[in-house]
C-alpha atoms as a PDB file:
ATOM      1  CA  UNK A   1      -3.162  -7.706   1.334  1.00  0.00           C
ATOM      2  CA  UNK A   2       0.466  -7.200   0.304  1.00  0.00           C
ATOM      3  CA  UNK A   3       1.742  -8.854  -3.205  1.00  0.00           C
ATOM      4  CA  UNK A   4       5.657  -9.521  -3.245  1.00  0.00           C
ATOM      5  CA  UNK A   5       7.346 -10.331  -6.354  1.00  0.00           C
ATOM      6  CA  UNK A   6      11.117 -11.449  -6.550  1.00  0.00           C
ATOM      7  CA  UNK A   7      13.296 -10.981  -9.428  1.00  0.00           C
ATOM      8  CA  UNK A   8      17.409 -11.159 -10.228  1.00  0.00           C
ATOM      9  CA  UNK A   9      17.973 -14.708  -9.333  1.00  0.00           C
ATOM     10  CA  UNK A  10      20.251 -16.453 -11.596  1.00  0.00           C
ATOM     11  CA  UNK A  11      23.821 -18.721 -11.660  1.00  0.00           C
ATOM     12  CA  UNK A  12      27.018 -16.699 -10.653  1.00  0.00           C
ATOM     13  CA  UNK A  13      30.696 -18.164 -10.220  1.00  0.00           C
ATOM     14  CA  UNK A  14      31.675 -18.009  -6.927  1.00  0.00           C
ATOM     15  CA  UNK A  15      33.102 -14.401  -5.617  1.00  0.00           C
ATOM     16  CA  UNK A  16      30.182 -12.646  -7.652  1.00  0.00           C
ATOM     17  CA  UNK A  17      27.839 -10.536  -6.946  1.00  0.00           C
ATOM     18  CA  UNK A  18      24.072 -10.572  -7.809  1.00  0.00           C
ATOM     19  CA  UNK A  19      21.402  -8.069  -6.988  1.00  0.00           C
ATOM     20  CA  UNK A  20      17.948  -9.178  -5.564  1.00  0.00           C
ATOM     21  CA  UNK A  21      14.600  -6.896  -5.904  1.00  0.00           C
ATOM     22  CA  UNK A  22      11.143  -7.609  -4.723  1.00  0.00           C
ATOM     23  CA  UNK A  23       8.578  -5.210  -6.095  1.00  0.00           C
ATOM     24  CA  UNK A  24       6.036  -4.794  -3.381  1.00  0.00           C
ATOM     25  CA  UNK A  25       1.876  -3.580  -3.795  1.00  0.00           C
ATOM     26  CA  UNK A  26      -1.185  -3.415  -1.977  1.00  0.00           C
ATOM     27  CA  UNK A  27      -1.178  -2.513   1.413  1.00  0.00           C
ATOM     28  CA  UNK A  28       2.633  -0.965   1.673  1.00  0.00           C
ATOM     29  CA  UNK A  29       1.402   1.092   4.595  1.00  0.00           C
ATOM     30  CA  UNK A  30       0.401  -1.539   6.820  1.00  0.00           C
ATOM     31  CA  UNK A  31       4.234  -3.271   6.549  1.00  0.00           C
ATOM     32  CA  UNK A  32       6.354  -3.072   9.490  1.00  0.00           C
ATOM     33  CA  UNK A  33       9.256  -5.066   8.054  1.00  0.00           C
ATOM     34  CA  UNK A  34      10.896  -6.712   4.909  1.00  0.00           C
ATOM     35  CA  UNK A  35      13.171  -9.778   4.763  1.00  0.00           C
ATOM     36  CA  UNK A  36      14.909 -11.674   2.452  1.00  0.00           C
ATOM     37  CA  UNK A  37      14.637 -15.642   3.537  1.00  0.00           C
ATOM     38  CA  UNK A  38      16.450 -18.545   1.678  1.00  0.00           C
ATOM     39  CA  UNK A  39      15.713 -21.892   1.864  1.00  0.00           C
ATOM     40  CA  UNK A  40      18.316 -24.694   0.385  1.00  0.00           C
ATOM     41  CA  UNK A  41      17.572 -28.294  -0.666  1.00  0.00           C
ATOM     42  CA  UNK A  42      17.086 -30.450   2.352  1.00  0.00           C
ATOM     43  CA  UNK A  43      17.711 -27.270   4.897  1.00  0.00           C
ATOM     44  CA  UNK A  44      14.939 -24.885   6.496  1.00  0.00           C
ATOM     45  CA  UNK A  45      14.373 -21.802   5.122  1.00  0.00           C
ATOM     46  CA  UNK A  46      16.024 -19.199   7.053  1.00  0.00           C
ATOM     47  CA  UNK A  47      16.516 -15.331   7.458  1.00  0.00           C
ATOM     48  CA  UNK A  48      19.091 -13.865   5.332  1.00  0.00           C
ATOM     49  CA  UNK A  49      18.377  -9.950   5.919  1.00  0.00           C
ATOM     50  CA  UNK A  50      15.628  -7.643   7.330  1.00  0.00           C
ATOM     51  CA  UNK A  51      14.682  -3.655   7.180  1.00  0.00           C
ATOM     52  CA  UNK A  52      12.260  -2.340   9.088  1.00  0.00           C
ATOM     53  CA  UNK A  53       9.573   0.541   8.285  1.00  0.00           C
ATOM     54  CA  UNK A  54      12.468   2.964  10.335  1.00  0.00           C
ATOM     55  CA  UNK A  55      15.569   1.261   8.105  1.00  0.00           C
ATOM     56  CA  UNK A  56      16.823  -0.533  11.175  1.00  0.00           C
ATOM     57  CA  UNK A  57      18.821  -3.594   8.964  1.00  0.00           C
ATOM     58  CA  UNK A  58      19.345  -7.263  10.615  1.00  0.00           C
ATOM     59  CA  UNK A  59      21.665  -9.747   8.867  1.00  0.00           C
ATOM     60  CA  UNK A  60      22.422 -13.214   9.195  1.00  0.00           C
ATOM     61  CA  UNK A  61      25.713 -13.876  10.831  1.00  0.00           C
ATOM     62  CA  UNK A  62      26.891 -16.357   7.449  1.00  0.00           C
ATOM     63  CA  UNK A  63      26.134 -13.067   5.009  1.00  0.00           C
ATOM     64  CA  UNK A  64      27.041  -9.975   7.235  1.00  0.00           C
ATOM     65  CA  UNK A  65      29.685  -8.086   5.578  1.00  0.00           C
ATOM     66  CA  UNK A  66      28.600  -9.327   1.928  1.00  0.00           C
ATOM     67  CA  UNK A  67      24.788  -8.764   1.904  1.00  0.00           C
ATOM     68  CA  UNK A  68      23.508  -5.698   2.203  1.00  0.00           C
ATOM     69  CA  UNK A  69      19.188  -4.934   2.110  1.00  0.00           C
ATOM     70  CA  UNK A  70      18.020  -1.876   0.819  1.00  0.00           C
ATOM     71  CA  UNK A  71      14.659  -0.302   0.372  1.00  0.00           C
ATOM     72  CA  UNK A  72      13.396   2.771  -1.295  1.00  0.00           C
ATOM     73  CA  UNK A  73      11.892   5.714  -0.279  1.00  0.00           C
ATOM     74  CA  UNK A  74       8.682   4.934  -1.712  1.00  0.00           C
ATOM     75  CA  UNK A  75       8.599   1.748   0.192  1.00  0.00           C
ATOM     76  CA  UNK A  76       7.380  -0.167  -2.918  1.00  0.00           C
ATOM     77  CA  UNK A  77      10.840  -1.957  -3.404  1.00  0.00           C
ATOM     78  CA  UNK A  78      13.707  -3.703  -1.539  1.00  0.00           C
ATOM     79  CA  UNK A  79      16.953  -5.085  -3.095  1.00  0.00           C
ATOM     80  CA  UNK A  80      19.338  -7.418  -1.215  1.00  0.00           C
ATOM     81  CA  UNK A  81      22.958  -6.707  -2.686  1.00  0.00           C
ATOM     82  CA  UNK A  82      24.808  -9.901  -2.391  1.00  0.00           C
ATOM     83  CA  UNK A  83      28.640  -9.477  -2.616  1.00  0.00           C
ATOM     84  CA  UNK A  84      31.363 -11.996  -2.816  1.00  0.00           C
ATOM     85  CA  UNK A  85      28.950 -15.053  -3.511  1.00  0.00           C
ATOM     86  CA  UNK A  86      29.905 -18.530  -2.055  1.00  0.00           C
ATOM     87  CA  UNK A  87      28.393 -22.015  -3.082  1.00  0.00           C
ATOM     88  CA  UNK A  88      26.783 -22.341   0.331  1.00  0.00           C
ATOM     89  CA  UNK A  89      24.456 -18.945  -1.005  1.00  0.00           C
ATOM     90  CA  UNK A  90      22.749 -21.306  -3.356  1.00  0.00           C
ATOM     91  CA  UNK A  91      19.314 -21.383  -2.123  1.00  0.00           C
ATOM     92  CA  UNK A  92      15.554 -20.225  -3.204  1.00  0.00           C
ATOM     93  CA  UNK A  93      15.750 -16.679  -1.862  1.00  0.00           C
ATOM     94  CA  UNK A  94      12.376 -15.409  -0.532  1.00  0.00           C
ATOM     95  CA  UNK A  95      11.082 -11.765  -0.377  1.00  0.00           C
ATOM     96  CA  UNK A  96       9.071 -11.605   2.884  1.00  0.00           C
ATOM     97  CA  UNK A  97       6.724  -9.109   4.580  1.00  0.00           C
ATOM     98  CA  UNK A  98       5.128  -8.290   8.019  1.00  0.00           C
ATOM     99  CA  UNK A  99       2.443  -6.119   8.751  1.00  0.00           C
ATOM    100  CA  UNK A 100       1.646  -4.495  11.741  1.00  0.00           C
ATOM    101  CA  UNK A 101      -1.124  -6.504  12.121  1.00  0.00           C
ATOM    102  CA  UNK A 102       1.550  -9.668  12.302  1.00  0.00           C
ATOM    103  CA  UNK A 103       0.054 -10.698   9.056  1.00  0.00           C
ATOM    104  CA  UNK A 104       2.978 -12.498   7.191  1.00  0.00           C
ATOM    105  CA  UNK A 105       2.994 -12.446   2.758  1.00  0.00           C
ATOM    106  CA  UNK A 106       5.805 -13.769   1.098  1.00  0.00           C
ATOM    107  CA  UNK A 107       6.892 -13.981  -2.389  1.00  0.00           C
ATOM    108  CA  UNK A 108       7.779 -16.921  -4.773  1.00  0.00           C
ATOM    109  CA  UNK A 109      10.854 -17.036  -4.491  1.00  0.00           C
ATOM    110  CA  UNK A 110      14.062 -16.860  -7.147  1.00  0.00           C
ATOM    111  CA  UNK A 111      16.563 -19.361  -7.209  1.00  0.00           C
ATOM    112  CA  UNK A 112      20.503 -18.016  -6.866  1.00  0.00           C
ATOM    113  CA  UNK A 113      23.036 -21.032  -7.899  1.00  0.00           C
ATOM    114  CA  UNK A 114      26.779 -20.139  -7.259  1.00  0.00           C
ATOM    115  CA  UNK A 115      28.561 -22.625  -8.779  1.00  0.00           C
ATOM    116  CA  UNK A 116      32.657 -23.341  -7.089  1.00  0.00           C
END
């Protein structure tokens, strides 16, 4: 069982930067990768960012060169650093795990609003 919790959602004018973390417990060994999803009103939720358990980093064409994921040493957190914020960003951003038994856990979610 893996618990994800998402926090440093908030409202940002646009060409600002906010600073996603998911603290992450239970079975931290057993995770092969992290992601950061986001789902906007009336769109499907879709991969922003991933890291695996060797720090190879994925990113969405729409972020790449403004998002960057992170993730400690300890394994028990990753951040997504989101740079130069657009209104299009505004979504329900989703911490996401995957075990290497393809078990999937996701968080709650936190909402980011950049308003224009």
């Amino acid at each position: 069982q893996v618990r994800l919790v998402e926090s440093g959602g908030g409202l940002v004018q646009a060409g600002g930067s906010l600073r996603l973390s998911c603290a992450v417990s239970g079975s931290i060994f057993d995770i092969n990768t992290l992601a950061w999803h986001r789902q906007a009103p009336g769109k499907q939720r879709e991969l922003v960012a991933s890291i695996t358990r060797g720090g190879t980093t994925t990113y969405a064409n729409s972020v790449k060169g403004r998002f960057t994921i992170s993730r400690n040493s300890a394994g028990n957190t990753v951040h997504l650093q989101m740079n130069s914020l657009k209104p299009e960003d505004t979504a329900v951003y989703y911490c996401h795990s995957q075990t290497v038994y393809a078990r999937v856990y996701w968080g709650q979610g936190t909402q980011v609003t950049v308003s224009s």
